[in-house]
N, C-alpha and C. Protein backbone atom coordinates (compact mmCIF):
# COMPACT_ATOMS: atom_id res chain seq x y z
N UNK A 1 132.63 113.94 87.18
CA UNK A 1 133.99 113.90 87.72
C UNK A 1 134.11 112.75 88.72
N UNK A 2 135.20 112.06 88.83
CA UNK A 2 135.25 110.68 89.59
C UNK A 2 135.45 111.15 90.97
N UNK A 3 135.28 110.83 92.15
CA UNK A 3 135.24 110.74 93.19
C UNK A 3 136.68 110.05 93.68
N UNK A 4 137.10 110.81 95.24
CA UNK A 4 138.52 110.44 95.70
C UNK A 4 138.50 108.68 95.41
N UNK A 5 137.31 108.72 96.51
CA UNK A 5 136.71 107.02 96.56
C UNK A 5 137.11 106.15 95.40
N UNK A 6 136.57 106.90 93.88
CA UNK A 6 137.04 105.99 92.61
C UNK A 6 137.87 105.73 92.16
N UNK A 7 138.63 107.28 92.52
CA UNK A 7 140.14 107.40 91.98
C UNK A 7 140.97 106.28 92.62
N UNK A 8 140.77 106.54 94.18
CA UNK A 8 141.24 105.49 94.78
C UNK A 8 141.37 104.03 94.65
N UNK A 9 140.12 103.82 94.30
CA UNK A 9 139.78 102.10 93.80
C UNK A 9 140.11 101.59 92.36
N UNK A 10 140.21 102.66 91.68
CA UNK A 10 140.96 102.91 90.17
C UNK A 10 142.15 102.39 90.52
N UNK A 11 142.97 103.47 91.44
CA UNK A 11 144.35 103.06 91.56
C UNK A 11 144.84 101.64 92.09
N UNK A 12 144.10 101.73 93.15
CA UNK A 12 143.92 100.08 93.79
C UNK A 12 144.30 98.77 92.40
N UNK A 13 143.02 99.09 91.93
CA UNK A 13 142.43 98.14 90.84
C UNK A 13 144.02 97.54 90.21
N UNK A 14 144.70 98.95 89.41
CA UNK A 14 145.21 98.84 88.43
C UNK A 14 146.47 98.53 89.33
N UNK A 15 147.14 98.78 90.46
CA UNK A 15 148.43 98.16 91.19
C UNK A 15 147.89 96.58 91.17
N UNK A 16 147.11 96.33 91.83
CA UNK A 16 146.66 94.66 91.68
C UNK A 16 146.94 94.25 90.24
N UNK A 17 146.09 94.56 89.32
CA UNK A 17 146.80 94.15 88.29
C UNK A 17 147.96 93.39 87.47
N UNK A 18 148.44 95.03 88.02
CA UNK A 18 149.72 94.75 87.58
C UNK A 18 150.73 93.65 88.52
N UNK A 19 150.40 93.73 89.98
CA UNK A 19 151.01 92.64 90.51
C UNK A 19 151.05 91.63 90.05
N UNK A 20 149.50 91.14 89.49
CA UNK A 20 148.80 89.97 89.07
C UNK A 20 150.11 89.73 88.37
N UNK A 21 149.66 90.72 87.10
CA UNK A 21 150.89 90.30 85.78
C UNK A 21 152.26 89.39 86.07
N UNK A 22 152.52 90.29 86.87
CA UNK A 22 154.46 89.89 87.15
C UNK A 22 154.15 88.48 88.49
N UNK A 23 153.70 88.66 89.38
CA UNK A 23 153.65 87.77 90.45
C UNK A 23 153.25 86.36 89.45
N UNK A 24 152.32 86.21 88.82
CA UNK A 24 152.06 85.14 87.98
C UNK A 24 153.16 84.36 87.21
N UNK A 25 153.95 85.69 86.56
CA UNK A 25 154.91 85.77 85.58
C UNK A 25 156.56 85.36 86.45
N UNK A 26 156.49 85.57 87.25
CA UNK A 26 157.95 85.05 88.39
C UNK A 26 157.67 84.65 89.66
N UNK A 27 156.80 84.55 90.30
CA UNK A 27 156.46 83.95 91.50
C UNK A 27 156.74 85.27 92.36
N UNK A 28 156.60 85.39 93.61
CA UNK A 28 156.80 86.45 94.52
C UNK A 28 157.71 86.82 95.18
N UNK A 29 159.16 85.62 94.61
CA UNK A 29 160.50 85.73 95.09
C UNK A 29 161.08 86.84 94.07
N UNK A 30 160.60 87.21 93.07
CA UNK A 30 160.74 87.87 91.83
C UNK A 30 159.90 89.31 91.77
N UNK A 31 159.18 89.24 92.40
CA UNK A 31 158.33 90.11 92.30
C UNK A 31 158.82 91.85 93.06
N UNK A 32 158.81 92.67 92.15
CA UNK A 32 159.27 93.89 92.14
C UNK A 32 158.75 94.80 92.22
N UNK A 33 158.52 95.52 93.53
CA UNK A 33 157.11 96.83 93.69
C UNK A 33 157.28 98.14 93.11
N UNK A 34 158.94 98.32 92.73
CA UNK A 34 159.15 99.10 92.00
C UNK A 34 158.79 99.24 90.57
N UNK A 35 158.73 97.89 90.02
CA UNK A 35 158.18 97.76 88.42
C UNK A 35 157.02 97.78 88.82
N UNK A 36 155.88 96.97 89.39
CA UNK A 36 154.72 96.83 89.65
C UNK A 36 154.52 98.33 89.64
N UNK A 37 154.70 99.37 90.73
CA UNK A 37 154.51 100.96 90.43
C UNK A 37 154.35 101.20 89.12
N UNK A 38 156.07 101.10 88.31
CA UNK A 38 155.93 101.62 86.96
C UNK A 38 154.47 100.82 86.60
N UNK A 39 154.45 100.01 85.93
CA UNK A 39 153.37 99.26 85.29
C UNK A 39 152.46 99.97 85.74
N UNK A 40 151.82 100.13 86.56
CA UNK A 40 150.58 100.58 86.97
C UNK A 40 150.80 101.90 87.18
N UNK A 41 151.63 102.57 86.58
CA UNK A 41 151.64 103.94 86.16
C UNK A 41 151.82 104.84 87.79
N UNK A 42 151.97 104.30 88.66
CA UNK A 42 152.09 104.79 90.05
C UNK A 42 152.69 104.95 90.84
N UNK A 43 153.60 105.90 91.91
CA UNK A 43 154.34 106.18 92.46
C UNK A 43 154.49 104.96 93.57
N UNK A 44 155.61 104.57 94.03
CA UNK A 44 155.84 103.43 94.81
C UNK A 44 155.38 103.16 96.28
N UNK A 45 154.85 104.51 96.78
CA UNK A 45 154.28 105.16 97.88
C UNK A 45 152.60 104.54 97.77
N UNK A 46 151.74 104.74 96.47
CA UNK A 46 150.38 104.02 96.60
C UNK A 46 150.72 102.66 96.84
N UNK A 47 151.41 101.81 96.66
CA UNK A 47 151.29 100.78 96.95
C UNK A 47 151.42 100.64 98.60
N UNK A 48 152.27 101.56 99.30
CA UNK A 48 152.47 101.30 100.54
C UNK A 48 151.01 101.79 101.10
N UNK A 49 150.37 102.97 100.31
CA UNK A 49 149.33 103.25 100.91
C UNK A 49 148.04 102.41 100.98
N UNK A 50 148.04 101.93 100.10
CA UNK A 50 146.52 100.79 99.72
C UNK A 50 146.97 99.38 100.23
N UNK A 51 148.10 98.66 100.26
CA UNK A 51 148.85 97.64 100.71
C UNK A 51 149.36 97.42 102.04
N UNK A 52 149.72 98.18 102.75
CA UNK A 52 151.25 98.72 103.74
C UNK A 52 152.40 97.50 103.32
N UNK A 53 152.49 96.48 102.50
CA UNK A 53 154.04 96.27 102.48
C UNK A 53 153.83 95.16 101.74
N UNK A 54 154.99 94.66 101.33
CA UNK A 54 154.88 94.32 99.51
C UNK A 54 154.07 92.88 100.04
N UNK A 55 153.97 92.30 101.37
CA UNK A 55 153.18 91.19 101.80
C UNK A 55 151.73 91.46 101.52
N UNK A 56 151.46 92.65 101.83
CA UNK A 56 149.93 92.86 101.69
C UNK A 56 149.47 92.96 100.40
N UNK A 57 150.52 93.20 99.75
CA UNK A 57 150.03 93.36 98.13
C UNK A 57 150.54 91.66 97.44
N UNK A 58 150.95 91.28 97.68
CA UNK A 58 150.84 89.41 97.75
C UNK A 58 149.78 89.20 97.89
N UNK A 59 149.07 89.19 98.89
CA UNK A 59 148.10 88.36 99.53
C UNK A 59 146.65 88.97 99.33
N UNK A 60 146.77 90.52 98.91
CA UNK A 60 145.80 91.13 98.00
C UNK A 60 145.76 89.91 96.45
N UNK A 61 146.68 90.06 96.09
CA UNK A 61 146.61 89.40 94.51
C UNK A 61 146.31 88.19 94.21
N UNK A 62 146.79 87.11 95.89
CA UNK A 62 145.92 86.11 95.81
C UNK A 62 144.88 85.84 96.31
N UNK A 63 144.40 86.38 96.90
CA UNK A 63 142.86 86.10 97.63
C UNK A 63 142.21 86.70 96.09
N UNK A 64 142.22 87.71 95.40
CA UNK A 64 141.56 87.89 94.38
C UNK A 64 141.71 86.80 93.72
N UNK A 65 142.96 85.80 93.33
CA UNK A 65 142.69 84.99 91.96
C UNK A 65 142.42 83.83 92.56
N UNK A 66 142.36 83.24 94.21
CA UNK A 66 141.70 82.67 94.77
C UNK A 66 140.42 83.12 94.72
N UNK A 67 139.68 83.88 94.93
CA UNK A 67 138.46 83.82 94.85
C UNK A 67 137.58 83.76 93.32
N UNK A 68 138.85 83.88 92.42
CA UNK A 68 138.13 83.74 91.23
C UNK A 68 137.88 82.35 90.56
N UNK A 69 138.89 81.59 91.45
CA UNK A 69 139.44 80.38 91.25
C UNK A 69 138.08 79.36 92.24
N UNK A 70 137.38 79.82 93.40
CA UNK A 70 136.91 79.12 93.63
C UNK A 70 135.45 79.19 93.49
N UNK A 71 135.09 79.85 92.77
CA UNK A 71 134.12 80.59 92.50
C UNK A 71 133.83 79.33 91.21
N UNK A 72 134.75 79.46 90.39
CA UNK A 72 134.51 78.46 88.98
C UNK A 72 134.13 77.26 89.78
N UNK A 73 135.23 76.72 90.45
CA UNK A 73 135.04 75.37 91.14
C UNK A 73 133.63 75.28 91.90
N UNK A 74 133.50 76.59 92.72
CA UNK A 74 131.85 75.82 92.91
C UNK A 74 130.59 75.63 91.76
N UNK A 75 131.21 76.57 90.95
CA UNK A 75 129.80 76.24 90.14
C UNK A 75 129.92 75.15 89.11
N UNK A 76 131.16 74.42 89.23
CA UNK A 76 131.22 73.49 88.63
C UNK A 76 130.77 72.43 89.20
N UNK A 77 130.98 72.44 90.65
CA UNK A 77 130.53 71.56 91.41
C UNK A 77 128.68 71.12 91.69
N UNK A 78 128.37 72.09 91.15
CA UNK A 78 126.94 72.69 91.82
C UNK A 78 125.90 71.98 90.42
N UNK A 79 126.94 71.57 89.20
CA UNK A 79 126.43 71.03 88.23
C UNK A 79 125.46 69.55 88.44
N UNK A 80 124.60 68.91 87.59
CA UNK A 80 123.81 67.70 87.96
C UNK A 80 124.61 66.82 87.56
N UNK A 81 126.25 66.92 86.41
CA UNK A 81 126.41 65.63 86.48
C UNK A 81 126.97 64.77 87.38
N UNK A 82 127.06 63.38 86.92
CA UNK A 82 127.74 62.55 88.29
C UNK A 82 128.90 62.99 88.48
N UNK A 83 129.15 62.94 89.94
CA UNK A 83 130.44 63.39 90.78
C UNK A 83 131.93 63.01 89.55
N UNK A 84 131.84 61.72 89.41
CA UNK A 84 132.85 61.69 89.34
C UNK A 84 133.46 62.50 87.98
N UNK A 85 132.96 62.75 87.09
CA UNK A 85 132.54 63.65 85.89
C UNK A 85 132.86 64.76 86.22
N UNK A 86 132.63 65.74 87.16
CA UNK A 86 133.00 66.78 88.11
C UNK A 86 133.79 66.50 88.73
N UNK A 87 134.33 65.12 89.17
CA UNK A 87 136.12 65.71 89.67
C UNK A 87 137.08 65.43 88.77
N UNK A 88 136.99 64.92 87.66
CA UNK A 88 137.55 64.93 86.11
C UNK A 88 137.73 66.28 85.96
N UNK A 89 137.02 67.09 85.95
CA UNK A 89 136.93 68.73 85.49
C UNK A 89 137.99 69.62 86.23
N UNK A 90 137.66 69.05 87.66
CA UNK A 90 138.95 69.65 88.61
C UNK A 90 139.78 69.28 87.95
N UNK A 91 140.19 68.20 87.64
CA UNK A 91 141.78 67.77 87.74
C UNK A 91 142.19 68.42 86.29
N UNK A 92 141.30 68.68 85.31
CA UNK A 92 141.87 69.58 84.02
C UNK A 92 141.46 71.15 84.51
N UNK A 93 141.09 71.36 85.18
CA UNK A 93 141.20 72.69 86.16
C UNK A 93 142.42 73.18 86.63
N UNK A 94 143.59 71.99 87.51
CA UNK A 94 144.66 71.52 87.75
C UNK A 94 145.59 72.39 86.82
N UNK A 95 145.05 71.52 85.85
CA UNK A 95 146.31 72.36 84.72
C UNK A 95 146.17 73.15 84.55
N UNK A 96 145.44 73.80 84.05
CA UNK A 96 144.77 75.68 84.07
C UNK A 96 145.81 76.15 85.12
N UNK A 97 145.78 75.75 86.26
CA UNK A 97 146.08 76.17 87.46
C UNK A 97 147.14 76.51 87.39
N UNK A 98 148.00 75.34 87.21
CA UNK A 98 149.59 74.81 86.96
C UNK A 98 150.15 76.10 85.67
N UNK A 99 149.60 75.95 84.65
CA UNK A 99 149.76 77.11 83.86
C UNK A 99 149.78 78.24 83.68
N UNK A 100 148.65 78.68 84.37
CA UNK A 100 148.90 80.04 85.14
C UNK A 100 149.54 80.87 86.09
N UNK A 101 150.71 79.92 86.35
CA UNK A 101 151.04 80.33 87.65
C UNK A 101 150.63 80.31 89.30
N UNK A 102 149.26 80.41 88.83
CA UNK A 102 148.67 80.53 90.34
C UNK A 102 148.97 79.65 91.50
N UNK A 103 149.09 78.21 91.49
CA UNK A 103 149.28 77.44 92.14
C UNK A 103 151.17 77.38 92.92
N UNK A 104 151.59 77.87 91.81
CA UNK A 104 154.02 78.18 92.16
C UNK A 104 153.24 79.11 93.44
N UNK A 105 152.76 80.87 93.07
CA UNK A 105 152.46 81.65 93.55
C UNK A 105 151.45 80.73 95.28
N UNK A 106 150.53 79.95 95.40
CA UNK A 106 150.09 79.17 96.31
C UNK A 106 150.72 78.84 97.14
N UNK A 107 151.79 77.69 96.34
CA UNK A 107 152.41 77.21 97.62
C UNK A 107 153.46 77.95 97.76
N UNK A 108 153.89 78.53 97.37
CA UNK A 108 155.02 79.69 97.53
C UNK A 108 154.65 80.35 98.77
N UNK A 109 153.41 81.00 99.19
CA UNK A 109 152.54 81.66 99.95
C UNK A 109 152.46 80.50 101.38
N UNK A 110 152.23 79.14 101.11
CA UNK A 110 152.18 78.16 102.07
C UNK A 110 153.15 78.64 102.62
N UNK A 111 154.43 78.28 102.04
CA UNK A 111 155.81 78.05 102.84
C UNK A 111 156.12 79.38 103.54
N UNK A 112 155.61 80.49 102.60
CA UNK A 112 156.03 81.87 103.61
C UNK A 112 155.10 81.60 104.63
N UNK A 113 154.03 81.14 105.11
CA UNK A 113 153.34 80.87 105.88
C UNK A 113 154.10 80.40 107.40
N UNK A 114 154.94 79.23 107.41
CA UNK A 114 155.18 78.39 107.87
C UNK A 114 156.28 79.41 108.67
N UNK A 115 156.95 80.44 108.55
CA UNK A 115 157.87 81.30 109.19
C UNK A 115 157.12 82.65 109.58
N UNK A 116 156.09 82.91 108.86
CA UNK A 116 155.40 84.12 108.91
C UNK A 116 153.75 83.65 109.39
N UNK A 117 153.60 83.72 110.84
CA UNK A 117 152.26 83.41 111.52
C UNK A 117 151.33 84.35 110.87
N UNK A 118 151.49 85.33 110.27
CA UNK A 118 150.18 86.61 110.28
C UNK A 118 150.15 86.17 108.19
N UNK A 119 150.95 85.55 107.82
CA UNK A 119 151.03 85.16 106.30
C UNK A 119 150.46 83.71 106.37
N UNK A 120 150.79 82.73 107.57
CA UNK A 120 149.95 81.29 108.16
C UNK A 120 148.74 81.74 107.70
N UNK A 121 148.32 82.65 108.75
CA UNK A 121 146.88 82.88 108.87
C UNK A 121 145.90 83.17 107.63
N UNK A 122 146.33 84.16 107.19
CA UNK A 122 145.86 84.24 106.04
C UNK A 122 145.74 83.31 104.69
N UNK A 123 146.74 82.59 104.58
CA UNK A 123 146.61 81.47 103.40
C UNK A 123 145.62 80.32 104.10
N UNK A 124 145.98 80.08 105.17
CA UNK A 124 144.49 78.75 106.11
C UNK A 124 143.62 79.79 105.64
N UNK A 125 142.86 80.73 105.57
CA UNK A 125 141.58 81.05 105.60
C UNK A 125 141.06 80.90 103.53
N UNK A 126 142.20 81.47 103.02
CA UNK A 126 141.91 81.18 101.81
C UNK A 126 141.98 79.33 101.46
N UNK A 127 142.94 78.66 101.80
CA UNK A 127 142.37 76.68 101.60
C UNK A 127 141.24 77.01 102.41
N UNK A 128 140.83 77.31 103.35
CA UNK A 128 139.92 76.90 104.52
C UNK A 128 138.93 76.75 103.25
N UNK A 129 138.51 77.72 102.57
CA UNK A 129 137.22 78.21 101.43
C UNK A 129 137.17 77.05 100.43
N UNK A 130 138.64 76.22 100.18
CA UNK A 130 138.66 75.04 99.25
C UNK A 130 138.10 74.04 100.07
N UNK A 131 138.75 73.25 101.03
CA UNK A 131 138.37 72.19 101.83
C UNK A 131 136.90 72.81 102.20
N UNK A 132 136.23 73.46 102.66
CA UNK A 132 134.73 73.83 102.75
C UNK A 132 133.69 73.50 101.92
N UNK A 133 134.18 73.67 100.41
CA UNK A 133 133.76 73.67 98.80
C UNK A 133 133.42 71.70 99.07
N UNK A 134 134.91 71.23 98.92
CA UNK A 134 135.07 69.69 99.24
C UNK A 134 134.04 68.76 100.62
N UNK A 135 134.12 69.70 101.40
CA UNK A 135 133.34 68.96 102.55
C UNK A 135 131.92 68.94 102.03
N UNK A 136 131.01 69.91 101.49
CA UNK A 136 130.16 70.04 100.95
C UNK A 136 129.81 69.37 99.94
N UNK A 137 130.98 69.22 98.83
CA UNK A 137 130.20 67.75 97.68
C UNK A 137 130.74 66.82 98.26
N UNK A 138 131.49 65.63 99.01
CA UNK A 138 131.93 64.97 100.00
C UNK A 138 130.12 65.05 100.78
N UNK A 139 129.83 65.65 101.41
CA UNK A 139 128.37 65.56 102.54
C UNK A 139 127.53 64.84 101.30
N UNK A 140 127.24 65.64 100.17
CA UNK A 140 126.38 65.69 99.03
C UNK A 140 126.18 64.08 98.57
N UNK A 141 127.54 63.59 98.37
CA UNK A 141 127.56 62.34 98.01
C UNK A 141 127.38 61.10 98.93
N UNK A 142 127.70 61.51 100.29
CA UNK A 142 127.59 60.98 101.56
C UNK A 142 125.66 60.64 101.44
N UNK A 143 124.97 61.59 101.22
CA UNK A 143 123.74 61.33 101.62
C UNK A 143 122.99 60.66 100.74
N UNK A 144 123.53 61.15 99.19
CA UNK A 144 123.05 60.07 97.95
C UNK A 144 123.56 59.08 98.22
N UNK A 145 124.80 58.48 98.32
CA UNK A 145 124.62 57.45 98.46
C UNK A 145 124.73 56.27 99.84
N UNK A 146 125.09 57.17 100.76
CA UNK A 146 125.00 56.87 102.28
C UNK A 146 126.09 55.84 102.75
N UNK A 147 126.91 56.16 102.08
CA UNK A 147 128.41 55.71 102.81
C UNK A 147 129.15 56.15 101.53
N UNK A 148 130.57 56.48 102.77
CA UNK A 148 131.63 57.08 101.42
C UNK A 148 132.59 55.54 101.99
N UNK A 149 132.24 54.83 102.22
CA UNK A 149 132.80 53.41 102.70
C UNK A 149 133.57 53.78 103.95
N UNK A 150 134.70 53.78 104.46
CA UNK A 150 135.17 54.00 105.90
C UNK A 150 135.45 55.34 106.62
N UNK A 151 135.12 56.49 105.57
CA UNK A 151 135.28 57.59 105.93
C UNK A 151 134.28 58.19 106.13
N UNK A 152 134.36 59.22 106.81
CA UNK A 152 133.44 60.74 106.97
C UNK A 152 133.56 61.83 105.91
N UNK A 153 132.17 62.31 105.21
CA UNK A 153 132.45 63.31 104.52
C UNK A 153 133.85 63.98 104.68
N UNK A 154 134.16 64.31 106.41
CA UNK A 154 135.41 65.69 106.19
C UNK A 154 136.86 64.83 105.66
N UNK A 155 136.61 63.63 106.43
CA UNK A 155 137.67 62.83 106.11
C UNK A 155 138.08 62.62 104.88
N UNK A 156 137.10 62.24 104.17
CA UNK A 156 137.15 62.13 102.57
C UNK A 156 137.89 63.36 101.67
N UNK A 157 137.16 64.60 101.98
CA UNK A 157 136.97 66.07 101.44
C UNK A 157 138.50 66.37 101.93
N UNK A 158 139.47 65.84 103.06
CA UNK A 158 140.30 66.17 103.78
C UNK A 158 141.17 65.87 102.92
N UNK A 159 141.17 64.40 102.49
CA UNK A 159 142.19 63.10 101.81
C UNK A 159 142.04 63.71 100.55
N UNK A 160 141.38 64.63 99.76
CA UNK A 160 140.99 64.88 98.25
C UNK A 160 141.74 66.07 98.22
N UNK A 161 141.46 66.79 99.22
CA UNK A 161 142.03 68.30 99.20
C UNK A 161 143.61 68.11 99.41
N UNK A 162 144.39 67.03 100.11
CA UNK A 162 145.67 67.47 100.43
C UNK A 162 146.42 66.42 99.71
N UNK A 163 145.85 65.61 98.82
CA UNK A 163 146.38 64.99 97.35
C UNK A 163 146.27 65.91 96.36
N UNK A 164 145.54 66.29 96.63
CA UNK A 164 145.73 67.90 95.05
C UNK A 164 147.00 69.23 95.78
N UNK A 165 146.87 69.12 97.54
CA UNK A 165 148.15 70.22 97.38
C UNK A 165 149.46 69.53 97.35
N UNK A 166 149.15 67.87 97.73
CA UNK A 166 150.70 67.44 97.60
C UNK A 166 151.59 67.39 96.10
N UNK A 167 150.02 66.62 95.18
CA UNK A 167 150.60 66.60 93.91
C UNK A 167 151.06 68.18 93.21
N UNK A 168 150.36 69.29 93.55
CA UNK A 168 151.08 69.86 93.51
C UNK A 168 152.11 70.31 93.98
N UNK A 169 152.62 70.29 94.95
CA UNK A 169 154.00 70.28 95.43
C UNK A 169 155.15 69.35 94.85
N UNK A 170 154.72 68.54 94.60
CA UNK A 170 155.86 67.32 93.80
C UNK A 170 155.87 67.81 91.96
N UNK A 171 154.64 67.96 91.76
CA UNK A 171 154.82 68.78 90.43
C UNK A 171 155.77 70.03 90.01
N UNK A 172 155.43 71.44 90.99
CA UNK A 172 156.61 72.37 91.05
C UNK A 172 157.85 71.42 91.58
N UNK A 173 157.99 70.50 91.68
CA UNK A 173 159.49 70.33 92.01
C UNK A 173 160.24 69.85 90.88
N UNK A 174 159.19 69.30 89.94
CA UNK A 174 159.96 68.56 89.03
C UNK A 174 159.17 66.80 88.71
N UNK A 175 158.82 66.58 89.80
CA UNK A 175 158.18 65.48 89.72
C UNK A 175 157.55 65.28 87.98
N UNK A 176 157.62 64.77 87.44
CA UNK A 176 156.57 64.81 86.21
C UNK A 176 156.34 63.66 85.67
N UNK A 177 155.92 62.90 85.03
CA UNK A 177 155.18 62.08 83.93
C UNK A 177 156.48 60.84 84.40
N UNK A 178 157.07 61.11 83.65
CA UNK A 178 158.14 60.48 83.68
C UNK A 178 159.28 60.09 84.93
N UNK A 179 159.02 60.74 86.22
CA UNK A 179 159.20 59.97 87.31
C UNK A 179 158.18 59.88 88.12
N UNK A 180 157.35 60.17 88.10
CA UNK A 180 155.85 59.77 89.46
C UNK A 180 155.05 59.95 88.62
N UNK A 181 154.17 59.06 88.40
CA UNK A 181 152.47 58.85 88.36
C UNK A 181 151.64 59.96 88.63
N UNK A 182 152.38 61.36 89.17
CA UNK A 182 151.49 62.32 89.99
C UNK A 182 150.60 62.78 89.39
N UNK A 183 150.08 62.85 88.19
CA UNK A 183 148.69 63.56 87.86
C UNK A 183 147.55 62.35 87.65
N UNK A 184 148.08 61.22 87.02
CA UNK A 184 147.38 60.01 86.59
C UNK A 184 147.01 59.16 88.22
N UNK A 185 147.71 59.59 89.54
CA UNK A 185 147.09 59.32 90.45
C UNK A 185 146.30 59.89 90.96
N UNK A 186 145.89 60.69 90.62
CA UNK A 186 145.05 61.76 90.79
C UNK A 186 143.68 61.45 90.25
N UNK A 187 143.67 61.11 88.72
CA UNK A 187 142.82 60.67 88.33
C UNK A 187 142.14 59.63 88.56
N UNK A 188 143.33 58.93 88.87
CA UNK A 188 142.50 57.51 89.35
C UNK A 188 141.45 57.40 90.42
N UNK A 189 141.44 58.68 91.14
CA UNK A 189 140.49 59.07 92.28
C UNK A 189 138.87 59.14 91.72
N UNK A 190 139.00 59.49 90.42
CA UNK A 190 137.75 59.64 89.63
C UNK A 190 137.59 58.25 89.55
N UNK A 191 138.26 57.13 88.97
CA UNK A 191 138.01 56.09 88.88
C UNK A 191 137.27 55.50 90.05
N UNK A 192 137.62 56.05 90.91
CA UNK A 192 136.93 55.24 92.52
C UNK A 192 135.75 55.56 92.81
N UNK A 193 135.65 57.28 92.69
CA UNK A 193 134.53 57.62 92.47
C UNK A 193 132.78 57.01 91.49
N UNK A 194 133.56 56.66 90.62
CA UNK A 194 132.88 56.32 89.25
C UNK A 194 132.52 54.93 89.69
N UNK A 195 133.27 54.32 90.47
CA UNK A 195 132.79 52.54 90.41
C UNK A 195 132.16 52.62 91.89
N UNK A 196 132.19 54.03 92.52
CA UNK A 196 131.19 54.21 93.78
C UNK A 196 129.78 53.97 93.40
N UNK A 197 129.54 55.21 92.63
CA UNK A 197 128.42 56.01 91.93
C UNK A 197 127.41 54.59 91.05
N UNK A 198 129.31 53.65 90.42
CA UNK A 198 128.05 52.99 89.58
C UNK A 198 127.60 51.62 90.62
N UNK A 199 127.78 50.88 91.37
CA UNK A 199 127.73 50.32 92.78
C UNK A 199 126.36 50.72 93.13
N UNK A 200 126.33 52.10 93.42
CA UNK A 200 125.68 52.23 94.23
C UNK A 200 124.02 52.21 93.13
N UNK A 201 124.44 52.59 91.97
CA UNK A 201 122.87 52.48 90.90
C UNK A 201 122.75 51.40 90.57
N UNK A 202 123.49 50.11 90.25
CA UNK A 202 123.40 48.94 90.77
C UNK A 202 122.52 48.19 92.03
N UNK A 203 123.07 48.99 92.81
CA UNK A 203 122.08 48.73 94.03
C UNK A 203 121.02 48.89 93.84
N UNK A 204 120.86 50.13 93.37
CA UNK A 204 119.13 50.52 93.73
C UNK A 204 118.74 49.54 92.59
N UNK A 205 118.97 49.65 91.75
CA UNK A 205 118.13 49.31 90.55
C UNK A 205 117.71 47.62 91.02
N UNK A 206 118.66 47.16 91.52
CA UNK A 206 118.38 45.47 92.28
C UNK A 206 117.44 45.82 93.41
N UNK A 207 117.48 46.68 94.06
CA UNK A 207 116.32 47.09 94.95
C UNK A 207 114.89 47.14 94.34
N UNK A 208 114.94 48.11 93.56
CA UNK A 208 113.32 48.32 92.66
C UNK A 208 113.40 47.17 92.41
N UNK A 209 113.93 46.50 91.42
CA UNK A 209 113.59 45.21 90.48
C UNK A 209 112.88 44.17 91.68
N UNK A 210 113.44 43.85 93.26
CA UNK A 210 112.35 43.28 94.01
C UNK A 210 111.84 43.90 94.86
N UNK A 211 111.46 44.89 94.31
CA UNK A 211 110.49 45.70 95.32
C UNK A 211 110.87 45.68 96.57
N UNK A 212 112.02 46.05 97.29
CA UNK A 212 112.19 46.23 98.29
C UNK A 212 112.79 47.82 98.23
């Protein structure tokens, strides 16, 4: 027989869910705790109980698909090939992103941020976990190859992280292909990367060759 505890986390489970579903599916200006109940088969009251208010059940639904989200990204990151090869991957990650919803649902969450200090707080701690990810391969590449040219790892990791939330922001607006460059500038970041990486094996290899 299941335990209050399971039942509980059962119920939990399956309201998240279902938030997931619809919050993905209309963004959180759309989002309806009364259907979310139905869907998840549950009186409108568990949600207040496991949640306390339709904010907490927001920010439940994204810290979960944030954390599922950065979870891929590190272990993509954590891979041997060259960097810039791995930030190629992000940027078709991007779209995943863009497609799923998750990212409308993101900055959607930013902007409630910006009026709502205790909704601030919480979305900085979830980027905090992205820019962290970034400072870390940013350091990584810093020490292989011992200059990121005028910047500092954070600086770098800083400038990478808030070109991926701007382009997304200009993307949900409409921005697309056909009036801004915004994804193909993006890429071009790999390009910089790539003529870092190859620079710098250049180097060495002119190093060995006179033994210095």
């Amino acid at each position: 027989m299941a335990s209050d505890t399971d039942t509980a986390a059962g119920t939990r489970d399956s309201i998240v869910a279902a938030a997931r579903s619809q919050l993905l599916a209309t963004g959180h200006t759309g989002l309806s705790t009364r259907k979310v109940a139905d869907t998840a088969g549950v009186p409108v009251s568990q949600l207040h109980y496991h949640f306390g208010s339709k904010q907490g059940l927001l920010l439940a639904v994204l810290e979960e698909e944030n954390a599922r989200r950065l979870e891929r990204q590190a272990r993509m990151y954590s891979t041997e090939r060259p960097l810039w090869q791995r930030y190629e991957q992000a940027c078709d990650f991007l779209e995943d992103d863009l497609d799923s919803g998750f990212v409308r649902v993101l900055q959607e969450m930013v902007a409630e941020g910006w009026a709502n200090p205790a909704i601030g707080v919480a979305v900085r701690a979830l980027l905090g976990g992205w820019f962290a990810l970034l400072i870390e391969v940013a350091e990584e590449a810093e020490d292989r190859h011992g200059s990121l040219g005028p910047f500092t790892a954070r600086e770098a990791a800083t400038l990478v992280g808030s070109a991926f939330m701007g382009s997304e922001a200009m993307i949900l607006l409409g921005f697309d292909r056909d009036d801004l460059p915004v994804r193909a500038a993006l890429r071009r970041i790999g390009v910089l990367i790539r003529t870092l990486e190859d620079d710098h094996a250049t180097q060495g290899g002119d190093d060995a060759s006179t033994g210095s």
